[in-house]
Protein backbone atom coordinates (compact mmCIF):
# COMPACT_ATOMS: atom_id res chain seq x y z
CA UNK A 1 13.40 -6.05 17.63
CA UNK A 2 12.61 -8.12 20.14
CA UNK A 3 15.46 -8.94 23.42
CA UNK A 4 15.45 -12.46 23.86
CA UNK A 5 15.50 -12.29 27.62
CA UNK A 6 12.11 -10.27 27.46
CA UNK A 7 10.63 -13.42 26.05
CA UNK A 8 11.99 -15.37 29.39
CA UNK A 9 10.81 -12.04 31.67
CA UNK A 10 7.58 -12.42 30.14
CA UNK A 11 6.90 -16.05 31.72
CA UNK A 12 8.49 -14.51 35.17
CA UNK A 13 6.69 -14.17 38.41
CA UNK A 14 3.77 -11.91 37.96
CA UNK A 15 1.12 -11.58 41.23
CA UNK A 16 -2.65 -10.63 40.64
CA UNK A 17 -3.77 -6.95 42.34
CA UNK A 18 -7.11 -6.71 42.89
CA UNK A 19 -8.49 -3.77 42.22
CA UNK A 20 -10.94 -1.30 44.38
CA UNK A 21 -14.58 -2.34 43.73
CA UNK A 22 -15.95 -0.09 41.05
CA UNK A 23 -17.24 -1.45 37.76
CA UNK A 24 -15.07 -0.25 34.92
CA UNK A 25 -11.88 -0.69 37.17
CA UNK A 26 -9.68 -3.61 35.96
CA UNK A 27 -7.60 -5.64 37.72
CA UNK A 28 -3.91 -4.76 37.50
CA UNK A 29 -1.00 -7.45 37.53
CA UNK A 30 2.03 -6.71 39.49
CA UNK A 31 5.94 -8.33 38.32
CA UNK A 32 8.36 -7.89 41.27
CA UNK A 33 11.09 -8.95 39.08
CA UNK A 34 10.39 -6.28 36.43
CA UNK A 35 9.95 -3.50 39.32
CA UNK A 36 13.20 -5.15 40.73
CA UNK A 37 15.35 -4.84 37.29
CA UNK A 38 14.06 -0.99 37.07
CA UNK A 39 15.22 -0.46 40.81
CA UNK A 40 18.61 -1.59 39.65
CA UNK A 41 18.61 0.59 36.27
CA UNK A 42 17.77 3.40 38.81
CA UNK A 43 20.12 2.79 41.42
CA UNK A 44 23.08 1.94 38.61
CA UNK A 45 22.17 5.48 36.92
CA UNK A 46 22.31 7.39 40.50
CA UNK A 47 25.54 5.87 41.90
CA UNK A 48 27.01 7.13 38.85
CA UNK A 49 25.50 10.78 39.23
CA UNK A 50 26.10 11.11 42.95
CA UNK A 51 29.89 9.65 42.52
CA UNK A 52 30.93 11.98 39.49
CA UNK A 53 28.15 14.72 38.95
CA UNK A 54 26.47 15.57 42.24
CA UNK A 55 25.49 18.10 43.62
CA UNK A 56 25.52 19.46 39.50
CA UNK A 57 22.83 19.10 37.36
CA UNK A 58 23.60 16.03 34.95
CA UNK A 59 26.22 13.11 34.55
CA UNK A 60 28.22 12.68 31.68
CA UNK A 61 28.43 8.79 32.37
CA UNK A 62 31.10 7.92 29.76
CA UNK A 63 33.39 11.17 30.58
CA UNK A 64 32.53 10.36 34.53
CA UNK A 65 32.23 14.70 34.28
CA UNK A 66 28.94 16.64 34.64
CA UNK A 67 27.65 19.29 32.79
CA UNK A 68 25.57 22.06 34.83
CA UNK A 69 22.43 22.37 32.11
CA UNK A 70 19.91 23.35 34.31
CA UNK A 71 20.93 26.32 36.16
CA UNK A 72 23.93 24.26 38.80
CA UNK A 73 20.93 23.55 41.50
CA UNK A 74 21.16 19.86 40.53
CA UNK A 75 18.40 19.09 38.40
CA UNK A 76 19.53 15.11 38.45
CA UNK A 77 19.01 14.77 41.97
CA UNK A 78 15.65 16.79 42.50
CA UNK A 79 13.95 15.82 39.11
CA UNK A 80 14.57 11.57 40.73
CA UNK A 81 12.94 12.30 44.24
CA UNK A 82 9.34 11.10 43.11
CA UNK A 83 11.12 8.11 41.95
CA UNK A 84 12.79 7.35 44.65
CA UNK A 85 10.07 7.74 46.74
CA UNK A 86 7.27 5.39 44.90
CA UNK A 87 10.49 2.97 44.67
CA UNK A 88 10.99 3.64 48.54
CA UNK A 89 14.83 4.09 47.95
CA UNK A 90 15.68 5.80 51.47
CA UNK A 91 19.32 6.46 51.12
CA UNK A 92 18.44 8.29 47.87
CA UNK A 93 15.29 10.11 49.06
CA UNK A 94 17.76 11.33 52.33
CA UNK A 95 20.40 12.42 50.19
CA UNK A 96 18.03 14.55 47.70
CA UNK A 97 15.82 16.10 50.74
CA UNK A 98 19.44 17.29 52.43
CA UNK A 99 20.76 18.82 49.11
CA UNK A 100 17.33 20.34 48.39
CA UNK A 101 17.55 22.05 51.90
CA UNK A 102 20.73 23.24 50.79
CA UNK A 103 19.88 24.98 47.00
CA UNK A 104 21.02 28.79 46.85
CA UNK A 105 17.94 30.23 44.08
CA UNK A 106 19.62 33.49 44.28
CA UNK A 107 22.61 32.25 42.01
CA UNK A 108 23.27 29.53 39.64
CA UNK A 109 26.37 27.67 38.54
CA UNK A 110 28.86 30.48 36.30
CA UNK A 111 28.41 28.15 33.50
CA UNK A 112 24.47 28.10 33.68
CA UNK A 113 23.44 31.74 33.40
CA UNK A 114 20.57 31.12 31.72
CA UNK A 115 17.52 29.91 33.65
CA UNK A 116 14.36 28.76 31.87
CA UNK A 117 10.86 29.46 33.76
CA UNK A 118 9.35 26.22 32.08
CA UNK A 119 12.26 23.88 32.43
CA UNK A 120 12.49 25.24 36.00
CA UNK A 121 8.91 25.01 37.01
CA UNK A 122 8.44 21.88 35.76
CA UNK A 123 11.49 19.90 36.98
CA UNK A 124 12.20 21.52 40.10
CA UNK A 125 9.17 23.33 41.76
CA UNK A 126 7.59 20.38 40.42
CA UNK A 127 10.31 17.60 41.82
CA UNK A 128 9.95 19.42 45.19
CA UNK A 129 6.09 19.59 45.51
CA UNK A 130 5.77 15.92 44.52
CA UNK A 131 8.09 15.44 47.55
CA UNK A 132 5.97 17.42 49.85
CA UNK A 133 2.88 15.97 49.13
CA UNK A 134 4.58 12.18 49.81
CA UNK A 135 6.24 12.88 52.75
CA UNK A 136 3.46 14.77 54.51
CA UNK A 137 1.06 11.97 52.81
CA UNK A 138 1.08 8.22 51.99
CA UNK A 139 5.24 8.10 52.25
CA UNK A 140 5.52 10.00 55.11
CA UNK A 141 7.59 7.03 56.77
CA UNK A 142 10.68 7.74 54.35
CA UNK A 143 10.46 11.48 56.30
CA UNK A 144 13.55 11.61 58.59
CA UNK A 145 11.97 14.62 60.14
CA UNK A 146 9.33 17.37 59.60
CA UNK A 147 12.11 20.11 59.63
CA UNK A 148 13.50 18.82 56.28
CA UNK A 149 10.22 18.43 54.83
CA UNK A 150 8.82 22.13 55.95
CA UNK A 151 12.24 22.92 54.09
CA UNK A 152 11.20 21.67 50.95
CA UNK A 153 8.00 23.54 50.54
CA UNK A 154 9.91 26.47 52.05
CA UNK A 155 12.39 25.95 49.01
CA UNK A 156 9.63 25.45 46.76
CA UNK A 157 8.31 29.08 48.04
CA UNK A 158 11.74 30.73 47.54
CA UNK A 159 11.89 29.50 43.67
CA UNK A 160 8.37 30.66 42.71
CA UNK A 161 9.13 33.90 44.40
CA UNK A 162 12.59 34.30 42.19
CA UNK A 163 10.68 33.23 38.98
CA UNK A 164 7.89 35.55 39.71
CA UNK A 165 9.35 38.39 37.92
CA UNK A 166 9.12 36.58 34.46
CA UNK A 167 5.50 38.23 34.96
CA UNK A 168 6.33 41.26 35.05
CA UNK A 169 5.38 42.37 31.43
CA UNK A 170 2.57 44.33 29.76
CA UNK A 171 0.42 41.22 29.12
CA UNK A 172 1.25 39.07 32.49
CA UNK A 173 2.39 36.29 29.87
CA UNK A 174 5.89 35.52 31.00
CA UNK A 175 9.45 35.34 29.69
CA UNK A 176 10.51 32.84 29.94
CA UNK A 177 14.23 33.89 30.25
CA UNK A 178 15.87 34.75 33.54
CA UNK A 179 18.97 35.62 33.15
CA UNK A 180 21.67 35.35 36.04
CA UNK A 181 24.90 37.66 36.70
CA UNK A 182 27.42 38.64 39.49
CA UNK A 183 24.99 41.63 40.06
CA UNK A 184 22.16 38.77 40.53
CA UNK A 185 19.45 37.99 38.03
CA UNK A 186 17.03 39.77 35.26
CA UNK A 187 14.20 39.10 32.76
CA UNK A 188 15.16 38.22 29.18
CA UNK A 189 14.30 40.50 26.14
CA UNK A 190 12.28 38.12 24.56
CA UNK A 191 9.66 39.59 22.78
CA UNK A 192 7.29 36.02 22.38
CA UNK A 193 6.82 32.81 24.18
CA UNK A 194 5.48 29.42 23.17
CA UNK A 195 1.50 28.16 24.22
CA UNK A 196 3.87 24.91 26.02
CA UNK A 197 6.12 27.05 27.91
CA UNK A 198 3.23 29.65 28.54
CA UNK A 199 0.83 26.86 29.34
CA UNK A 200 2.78 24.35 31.04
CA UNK A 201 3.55 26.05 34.52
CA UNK A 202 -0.34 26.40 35.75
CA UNK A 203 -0.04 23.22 37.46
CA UNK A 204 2.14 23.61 39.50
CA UNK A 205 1.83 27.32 40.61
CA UNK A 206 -1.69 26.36 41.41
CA UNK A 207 -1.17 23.19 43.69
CA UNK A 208 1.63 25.73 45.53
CA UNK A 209 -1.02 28.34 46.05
CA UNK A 210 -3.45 26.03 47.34
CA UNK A 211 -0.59 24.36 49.39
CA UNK A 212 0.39 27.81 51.27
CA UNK A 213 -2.51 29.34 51.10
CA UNK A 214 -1.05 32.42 49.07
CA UNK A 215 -2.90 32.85 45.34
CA UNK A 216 -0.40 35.04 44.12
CA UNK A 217 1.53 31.94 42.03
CA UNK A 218 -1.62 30.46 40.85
CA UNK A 219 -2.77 34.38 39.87
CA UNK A 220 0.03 34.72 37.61
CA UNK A 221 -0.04 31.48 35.54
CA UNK A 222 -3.92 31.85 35.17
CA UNK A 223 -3.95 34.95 34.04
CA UNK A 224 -1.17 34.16 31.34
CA UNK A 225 -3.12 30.90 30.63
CA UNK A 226 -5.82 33.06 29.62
CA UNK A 227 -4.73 34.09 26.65
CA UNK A 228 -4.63 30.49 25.57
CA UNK A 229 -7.81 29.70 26.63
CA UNK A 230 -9.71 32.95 24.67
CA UNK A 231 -7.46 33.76 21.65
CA UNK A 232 -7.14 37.28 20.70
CA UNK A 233 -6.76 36.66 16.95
CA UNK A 234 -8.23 33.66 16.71
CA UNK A 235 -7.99 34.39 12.58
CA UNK A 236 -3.77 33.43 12.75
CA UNK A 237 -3.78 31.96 16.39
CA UNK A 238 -6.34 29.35 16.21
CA UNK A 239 -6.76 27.81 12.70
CA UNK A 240 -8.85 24.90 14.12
CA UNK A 241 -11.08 24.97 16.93
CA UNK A 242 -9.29 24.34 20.06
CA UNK A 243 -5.81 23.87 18.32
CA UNK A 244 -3.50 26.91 18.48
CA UNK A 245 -0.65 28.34 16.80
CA UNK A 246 2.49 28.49 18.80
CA UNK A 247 4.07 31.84 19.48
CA UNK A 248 2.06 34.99 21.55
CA UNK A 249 3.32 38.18 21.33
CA UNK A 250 4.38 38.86 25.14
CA UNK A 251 3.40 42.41 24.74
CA UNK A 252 -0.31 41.51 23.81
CA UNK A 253 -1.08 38.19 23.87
CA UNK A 254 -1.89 37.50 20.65
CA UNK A 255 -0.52 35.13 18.39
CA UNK A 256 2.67 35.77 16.19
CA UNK A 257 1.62 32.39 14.04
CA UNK A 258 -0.44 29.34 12.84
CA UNK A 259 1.41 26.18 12.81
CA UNK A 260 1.55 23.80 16.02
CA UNK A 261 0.32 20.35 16.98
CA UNK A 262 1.49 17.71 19.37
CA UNK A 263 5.15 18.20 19.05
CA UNK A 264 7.48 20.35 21.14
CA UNK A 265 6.66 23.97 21.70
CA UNK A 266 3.29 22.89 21.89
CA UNK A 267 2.44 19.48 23.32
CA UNK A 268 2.42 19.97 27.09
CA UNK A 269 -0.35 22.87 26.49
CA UNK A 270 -2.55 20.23 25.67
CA UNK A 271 -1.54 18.10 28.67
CA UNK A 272 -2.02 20.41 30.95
CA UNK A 273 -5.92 21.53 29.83
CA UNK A 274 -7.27 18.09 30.75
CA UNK A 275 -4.90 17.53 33.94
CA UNK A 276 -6.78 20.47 34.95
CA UNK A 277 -9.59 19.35 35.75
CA UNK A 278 -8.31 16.50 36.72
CA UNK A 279 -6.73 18.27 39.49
CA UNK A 280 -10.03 20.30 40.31
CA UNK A 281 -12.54 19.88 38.25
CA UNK A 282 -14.86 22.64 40.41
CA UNK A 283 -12.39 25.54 39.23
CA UNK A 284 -10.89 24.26 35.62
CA UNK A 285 -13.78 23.44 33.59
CA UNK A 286 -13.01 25.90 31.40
CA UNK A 287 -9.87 23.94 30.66
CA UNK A 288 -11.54 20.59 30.05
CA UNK A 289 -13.86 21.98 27.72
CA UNK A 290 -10.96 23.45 25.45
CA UNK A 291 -9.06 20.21 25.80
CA UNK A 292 -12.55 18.64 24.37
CA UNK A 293 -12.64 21.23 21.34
CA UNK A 294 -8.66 20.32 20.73
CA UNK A 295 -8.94 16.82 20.62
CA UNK A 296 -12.27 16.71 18.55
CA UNK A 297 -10.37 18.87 15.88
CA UNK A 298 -7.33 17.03 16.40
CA UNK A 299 -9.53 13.84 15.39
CA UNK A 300 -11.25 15.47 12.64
CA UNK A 301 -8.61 17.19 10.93
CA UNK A 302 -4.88 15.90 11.80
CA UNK A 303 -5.41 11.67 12.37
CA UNK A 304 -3.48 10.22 9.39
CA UNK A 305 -2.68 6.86 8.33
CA UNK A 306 0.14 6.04 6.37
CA UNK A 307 0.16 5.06 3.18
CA UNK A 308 1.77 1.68 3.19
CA UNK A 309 0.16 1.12 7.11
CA UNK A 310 -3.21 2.20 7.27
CA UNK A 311 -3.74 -0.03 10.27
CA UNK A 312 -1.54 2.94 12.22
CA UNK A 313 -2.59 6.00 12.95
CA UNK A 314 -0.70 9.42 13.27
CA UNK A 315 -1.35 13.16 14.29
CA UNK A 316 0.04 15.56 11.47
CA UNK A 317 1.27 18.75 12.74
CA UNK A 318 -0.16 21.86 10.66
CA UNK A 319 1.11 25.14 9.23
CA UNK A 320 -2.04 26.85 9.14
CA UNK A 321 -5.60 25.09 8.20
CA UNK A 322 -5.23 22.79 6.19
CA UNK A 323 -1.77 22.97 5.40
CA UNK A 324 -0.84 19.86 7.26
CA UNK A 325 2.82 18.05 7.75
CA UNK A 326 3.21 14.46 7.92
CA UNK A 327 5.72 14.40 10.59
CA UNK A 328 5.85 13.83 14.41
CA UNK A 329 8.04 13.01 16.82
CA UNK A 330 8.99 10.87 20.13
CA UNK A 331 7.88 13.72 22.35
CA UNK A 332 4.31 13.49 21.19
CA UNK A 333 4.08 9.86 21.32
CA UNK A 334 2.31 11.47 24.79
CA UNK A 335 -0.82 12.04 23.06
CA UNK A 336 -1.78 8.64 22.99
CA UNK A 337 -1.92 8.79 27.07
CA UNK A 338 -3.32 11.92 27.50
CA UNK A 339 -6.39 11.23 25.11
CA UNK A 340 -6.72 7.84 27.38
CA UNK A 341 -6.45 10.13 30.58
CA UNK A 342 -8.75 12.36 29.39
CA UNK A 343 -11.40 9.60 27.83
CA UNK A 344 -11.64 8.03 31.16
CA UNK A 345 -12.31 11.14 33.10
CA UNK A 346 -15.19 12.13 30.63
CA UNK A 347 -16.13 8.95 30.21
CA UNK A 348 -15.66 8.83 26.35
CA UNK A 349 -14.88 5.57 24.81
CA UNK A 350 -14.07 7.32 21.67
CA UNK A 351 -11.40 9.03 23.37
CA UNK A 352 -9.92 6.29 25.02
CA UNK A 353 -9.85 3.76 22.18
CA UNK A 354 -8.43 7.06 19.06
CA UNK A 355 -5.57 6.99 22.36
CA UNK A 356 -4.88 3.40 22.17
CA UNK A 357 -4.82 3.52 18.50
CA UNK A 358 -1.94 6.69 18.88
CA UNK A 359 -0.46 4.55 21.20
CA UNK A 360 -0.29 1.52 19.07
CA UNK A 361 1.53 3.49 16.35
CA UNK A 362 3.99 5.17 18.56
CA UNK A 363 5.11 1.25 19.44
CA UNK A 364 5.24 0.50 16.08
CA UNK A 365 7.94 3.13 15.46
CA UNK A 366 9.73 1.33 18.65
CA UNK A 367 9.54 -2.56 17.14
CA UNK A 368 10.19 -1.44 13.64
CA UNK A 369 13.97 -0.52 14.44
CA UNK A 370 16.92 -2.15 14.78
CA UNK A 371 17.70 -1.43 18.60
CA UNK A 372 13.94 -2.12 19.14
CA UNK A 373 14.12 2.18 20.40
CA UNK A 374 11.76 4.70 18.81
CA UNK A 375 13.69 7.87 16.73
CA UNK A 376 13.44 11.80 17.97
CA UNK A 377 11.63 12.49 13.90
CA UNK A 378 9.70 10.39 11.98
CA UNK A 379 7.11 11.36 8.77
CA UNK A 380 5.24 9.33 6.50
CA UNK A 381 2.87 9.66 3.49
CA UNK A 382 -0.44 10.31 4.17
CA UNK A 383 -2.98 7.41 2.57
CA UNK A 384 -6.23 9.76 1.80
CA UNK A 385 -4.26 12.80 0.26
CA UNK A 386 -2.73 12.25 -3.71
CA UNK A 387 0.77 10.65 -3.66
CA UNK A 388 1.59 14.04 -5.88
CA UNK A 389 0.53 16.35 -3.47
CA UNK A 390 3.00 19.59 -2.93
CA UNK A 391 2.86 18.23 0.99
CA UNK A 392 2.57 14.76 0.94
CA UNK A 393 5.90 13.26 -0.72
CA UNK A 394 7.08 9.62 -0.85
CA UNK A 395 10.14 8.46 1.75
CA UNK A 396 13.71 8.67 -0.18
CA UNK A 397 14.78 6.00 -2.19
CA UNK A 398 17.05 4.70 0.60
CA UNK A 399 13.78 4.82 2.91
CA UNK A 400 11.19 3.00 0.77
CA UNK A 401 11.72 -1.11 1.78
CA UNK A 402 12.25 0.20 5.61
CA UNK A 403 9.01 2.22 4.81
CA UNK A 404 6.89 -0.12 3.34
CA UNK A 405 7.33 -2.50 6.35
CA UNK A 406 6.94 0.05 9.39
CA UNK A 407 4.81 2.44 8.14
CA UNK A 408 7.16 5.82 8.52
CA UNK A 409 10.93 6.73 7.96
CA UNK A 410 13.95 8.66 9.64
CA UNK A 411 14.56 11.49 8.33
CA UNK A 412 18.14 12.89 8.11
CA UNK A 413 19.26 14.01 11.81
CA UNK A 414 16.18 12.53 13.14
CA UNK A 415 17.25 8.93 14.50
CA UNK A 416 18.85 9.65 17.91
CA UNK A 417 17.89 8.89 21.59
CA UNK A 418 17.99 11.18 23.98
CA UNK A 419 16.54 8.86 27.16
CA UNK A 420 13.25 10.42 26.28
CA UNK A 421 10.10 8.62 27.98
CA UNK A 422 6.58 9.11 26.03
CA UNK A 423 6.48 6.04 24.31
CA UNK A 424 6.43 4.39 27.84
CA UNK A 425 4.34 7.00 29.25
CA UNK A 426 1.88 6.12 26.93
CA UNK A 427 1.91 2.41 27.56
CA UNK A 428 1.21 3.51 31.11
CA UNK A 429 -1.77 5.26 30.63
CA UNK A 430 -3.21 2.46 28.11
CA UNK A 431 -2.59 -0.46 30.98
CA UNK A 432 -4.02 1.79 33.43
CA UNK A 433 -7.00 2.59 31.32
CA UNK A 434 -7.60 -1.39 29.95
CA UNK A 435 -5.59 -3.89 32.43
CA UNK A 436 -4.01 -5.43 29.35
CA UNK A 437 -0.69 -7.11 30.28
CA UNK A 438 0.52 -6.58 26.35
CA UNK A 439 1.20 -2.82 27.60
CA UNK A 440 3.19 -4.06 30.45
CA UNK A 441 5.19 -6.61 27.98
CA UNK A 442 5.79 -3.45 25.97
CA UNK A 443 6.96 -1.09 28.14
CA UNK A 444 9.16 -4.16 29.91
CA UNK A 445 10.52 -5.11 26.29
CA UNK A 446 11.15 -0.94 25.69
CA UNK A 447 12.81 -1.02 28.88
CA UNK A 448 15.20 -3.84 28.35
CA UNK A 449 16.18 -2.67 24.85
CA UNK A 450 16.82 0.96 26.25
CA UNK A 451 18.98 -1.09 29.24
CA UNK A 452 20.89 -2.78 26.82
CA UNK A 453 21.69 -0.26 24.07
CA UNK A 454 21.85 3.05 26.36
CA UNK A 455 23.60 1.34 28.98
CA UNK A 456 27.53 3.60 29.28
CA UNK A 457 30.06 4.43 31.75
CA UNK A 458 28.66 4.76 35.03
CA UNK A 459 25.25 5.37 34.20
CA UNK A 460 22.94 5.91 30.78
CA UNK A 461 23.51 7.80 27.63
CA UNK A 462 21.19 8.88 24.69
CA UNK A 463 22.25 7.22 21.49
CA UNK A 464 22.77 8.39 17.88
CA UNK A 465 21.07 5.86 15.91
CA UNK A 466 18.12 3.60 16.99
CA UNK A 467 18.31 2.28 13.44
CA UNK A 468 22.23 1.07 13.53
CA UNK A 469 22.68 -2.34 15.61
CA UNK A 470 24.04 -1.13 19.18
CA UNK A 471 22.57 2.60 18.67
CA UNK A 472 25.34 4.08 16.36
CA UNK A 473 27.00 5.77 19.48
CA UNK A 474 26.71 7.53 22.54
CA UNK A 475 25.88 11.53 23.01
CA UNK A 476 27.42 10.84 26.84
CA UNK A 477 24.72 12.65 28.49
CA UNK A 478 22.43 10.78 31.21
CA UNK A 479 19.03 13.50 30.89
CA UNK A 480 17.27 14.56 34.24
CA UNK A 481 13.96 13.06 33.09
CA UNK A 482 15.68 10.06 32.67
CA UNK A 483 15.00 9.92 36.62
CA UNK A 484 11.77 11.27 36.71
CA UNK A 485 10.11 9.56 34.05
CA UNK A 486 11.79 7.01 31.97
CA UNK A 487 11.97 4.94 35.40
CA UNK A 488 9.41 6.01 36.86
CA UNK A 489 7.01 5.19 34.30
CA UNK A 490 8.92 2.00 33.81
CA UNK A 491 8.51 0.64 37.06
CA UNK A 492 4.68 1.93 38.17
CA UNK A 493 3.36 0.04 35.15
CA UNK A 494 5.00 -3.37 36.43
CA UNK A 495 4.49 -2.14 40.47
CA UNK A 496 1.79 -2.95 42.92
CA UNK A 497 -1.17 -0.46 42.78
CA UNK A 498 -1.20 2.60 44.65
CA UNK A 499 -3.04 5.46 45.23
CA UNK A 500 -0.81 7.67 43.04
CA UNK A 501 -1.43 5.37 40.77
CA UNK A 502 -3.74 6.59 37.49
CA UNK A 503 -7.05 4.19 37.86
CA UNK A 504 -9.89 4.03 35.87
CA UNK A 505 -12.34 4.00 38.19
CA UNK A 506 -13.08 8.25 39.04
CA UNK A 507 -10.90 8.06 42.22
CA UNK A 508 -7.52 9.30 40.78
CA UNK A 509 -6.39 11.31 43.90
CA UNK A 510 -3.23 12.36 42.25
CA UNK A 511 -2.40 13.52 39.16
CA UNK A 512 1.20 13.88 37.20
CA UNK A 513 2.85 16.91 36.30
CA UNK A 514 4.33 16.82 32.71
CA UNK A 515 7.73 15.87 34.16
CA UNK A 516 6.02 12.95 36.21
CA UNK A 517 6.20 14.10 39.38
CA UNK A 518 2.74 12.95 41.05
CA UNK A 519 0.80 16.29 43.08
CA UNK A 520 -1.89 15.16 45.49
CA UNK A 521 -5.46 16.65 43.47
CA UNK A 522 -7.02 19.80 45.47
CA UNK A 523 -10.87 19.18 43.98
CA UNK A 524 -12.91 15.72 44.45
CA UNK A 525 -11.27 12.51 42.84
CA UNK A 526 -12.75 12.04 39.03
């Protein structure tokens, strides 16, 4: 569904950006009008936090209450400090750094006991390293002095230091439990963890051990990430090469099972193997190279095309080789952008343009609904395996016109919202990569349909239907990432270029944390 105002936004001001000088770089188009609009979603969405939610963790915009989700250290505020910084929102970024100077780690909110190492690391150690590197870097003007800046890394220090225990096992994988009492805090009794929440926190402990100086935090993450890298029992826990199962055994590392893919529990393993080197490509080669042997298989073995859309294309997820399932979600509607990322740092065209073609489909699954908003679950039928096949049924009856058009269907439970922001993260990578304005008209017509269908309350809520006419109804819940990605992705695709922007000419001097929170790279720009 298209907004008829994007059609008007579309003809709006735009200004040229011309590019650094290197060959394959494009030039990039800036739209102060479309950065200007996002500004306002932002600043709507944080009035309404800081008014009825602050200094919790997330705004019920609808109830005008809060809900302390992510442990009562106010995950809103310090997950939207990169955006407010690239947006150069002052007041914001002054009111974050204070309340990040002011987080207690020892203790979390009585109704927030539980404390998860992955969601932790990568919203808030990551929030507050993206800070430091700005304000002791390109945005060090929205500083309002070095004391509250040496106060964020020294909170950044004291978080990692209270996580640290989660290593503390037989293997060095972590739990990824922490549990938190009167009597102070403990490890979980979990006896496995997931590759994503396993592999999904050596980005950040790294860039803080090469900030301080101390290895210690990039020690423990690496070590754990080995197990990933060289599978024990690569018989269950790799049934292609390079693509994993997704549970490890936290007393041995080795795998508990076969299935996995690009969707949650797994995705951001992937992510994180080519960021790697991205971030330093002198130490993480190792990483690159099993990002190469995951996307190759992921290529040769999982690509689908639906039945009645061949044009789109799909990753399957799998339940062991060859045992595939033609389903995927919104959250790994990332994959187009991270094959992009990763074809322009290797230089592989076939990578870059298999991304595109992910990230086509994922905005098909965006236009093909009725609030013009892509659903949490989708499947479809494969087009080269038999329409019999045990694994490859037809869409219900009540599914098959809506099918025939788009290419997948909602399954039961699968059609809500919850302000989640790959779609657009995608679009960002493929405008980065190519210079095509189409991605910026996407992302800009994504962004006004999410603005006018999530808009509730005081701020944003996720929706329960992006296939009912005005979203079906509100979950009242305004998600953290909301913040860091959905707006900041939003606006850096229509914004002037940077250098934390992602360029495609091997001079990317930052690189983004699965959260979106930019860290300056340690190793030479590729």
């Amino acid at each position: 569904m298209v907004n008829s105002r994007w059609k008007a936004a579309v003809l709006g001001t735009a200004w040229p950006v011309l590019a650094q000088s290197y060959a394959s770089q494009p030039a990039y188009v800036s739209h102060p009008d479309r950065q200007a609009a996002v500004k306002e979603a932002f600043q709507r969405s944080w009035d309404g936090y800081y008014q009825y939610a602050f200094p919790n963790d997330t705004l019920l915009p609808i109830s005008k209450s809060y809900q302390n989700d992510r442990n009562g250290w106010g995950a809103s505020a310090v997950d939207a400090i990169s955006t407010a910084l690239v947006m150069g929102n002052q007041d914001v970024i002054n009111q974050i750094v204070e309340h990040i100077g002011s987080i207690n780690f020892n203790a979390t909110s009585p109704d927030s006991e539980n404390v998860s190492l992955f969601e932790t690391t990568i919203r808030y150690l990551g929030g507050m390293l993206s800070a430091y590197d700005f304000l002791t870097g390109p945005l060090k003007q929205y500083a309002k002095d070095q004391a509250s800046v040496d106060k964020i890394l020294a909170q950044a220090i004291n978080l990692a230091d209270v996580l640290s225990v989660t290593f503390d096992t037989p293997s060095g994988i972590p739990i990824n439990t922490l549990l938190y009492g009167s009597d102070g805090y403990y490890v979980g009794s979990d006896t496995t963890n997931g590759i994503a929440t396993i592999g999904t926190l050596v980005l950040e402990w790294t860039h803080l051990s090469d900030i301080t100086g101390n290895d210690t935090y990039a020690q423990l993450t690496q070590k754990a990430e080995e197990y990933l890298l060289n599978v024990r029992n690569p018989d269950v826990g790799e049934p292609y090469p390079g693509l994993l199962g997704t549970d490890v055994n936290i007393s041995d590392g080795t795998f508990t099972d076969s299935s996995g893919g690009w969707n949650g529990g797994t995705d951001s393993f992937y992510e994180y193997l080519i960021k790697m080197y991205v971030y330093d490509q002198d130490r993480f080669g190792a990483y690159k190279d099993r990002w190469v042997a995951a996307v190759d298989s992921s290529i040769e073995y999982l690509a689908s095309h639906p039945s009645s859309r061949p044009d789109l294309t799909f990753l399957a997820a799998y339940d062991g080789r060859d045992q595939l399932s033609f389903v995927s979600t919104h959250l790994a509607c990332f994959d187009g952008g991270n094959f992009i990322l990763g074809g322009l740092t290797l230089d592989n065209d076939q990578y870059k343009q298999f991304g595109l073609d992910l990230v086509n489909a994922c905005h098909d699954t965006y236009i093909s609904t009725a609030t013009g908003i892509g659903p949490e679950v989708f499947n479809w039928q494969d087009s080269k395996l038999p329409a019999n096949a045990s694994n490859n049924g037809g869409p219900p009856s009540d599914a098959t016109s809506f099918y025939t058009t788009a290419g997948f269907w909602i399954p039961s439970g699968g059609a809500d919202y919850v302000l989640r922001p790959e779609v657009i993260e995608s679009f960002y990578y493929a405008y980065r990569a190519t210079g095509d304005t189409k991605y910026q008209d996407w992302a800009w017509e994504a962004f006004l349909n999410i603005n006018a269908t999530c808009s509730a309350g005081v701020g944003f809520s996720g929706i329960t239907d992006v296939n009912t006419p005005g979203g079906g109804g509100f979950d009242d819940f305004q998600e953290s990432f909301w913040f860091a990605e959905v707006l900041k992705y939003s606006y850096l695709i229509q914004a002037d270029d940077a250098e934390w922007q992602v360029n495609a000419g091997h001079d990317n001097t930052w690189v983004f944390n699965t959260e979106a929170h930019p860290f300056l790279v340690k190793g030479t720009p590729i």
